[in-house]
Protein backbone atom coordinates (compact mmCIF):
# COMPACT_ATOMS: atom_id res chain seq x y z
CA UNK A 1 -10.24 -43.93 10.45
CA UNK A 2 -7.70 -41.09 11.21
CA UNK A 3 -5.08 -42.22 13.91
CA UNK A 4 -5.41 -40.18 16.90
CA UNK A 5 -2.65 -37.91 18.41
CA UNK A 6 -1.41 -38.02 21.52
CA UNK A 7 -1.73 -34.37 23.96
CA UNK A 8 2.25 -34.68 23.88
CA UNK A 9 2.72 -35.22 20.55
CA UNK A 10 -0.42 -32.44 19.46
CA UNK A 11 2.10 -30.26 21.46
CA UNK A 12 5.28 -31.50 19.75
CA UNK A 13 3.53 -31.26 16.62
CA UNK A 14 2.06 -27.50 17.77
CA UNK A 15 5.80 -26.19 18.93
CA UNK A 16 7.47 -27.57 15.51
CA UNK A 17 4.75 -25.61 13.39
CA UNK A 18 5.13 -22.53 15.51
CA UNK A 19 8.88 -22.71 14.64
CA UNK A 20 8.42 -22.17 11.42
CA UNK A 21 6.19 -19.14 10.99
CA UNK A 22 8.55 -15.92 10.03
CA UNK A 23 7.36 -13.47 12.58
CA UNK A 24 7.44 -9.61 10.50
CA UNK A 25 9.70 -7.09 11.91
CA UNK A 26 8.71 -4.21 14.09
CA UNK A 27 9.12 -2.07 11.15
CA UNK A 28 7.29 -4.17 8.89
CA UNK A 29 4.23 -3.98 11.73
CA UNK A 30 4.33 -0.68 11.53
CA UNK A 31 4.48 0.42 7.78
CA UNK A 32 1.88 -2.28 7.77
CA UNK A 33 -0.27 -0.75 10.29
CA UNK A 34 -0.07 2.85 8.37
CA UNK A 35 -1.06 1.40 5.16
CA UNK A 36 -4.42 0.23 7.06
CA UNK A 37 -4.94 3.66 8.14
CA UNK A 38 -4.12 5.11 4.63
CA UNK A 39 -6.69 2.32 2.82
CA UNK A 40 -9.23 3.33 5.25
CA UNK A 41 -9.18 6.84 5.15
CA UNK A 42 -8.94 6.45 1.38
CA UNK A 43 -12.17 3.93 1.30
CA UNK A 44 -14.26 6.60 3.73
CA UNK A 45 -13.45 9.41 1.67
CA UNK A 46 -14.44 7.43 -1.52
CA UNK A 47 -17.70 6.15 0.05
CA UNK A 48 -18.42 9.87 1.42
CA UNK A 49 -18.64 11.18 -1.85
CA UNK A 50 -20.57 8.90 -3.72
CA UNK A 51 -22.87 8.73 -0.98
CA UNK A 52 -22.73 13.13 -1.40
CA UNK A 53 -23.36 12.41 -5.38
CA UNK A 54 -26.15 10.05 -4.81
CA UNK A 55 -28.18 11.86 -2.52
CA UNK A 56 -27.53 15.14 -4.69
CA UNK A 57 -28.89 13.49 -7.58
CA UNK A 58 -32.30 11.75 -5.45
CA UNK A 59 -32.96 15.58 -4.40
CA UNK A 60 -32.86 16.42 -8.13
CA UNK A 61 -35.28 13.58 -8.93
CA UNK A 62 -37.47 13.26 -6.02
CA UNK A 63 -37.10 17.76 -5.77
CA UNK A 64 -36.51 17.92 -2.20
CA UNK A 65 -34.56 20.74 -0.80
């Protein structure tokens, strides 16, 4: 049976893990941020054209216009 925490300690325990996270820099936020928007624009664009090359090639097959 797991021994049961207190709400004072939980928050004791709670403040001291809190302390310990390394919190990124504004600057790391934001080159982070950019190289979202980069990977995303990059991911569209690659899913754009293979969705372009696969319909080109069902209107060879299937000989729509």
């Amino acid at each position: 049976m797991a021994n049961k925490t207190s709400p004072a300690q939980f928050i004791a325990q709670t403040r001291a893990e809190v302390a310990k996270v390394i919190w990124p820099t504004r600057r790391e936020v934001l080159l982070t941020t950019i190289m979202v928007f980069i990977m995303a624009a990059l991911t569209a664009t690659f899913f754009s054209l293979i969705d372009m090359a696969i319909r080109f090639g069902l209107r060879l097959i299937v000989g729509g216009v």
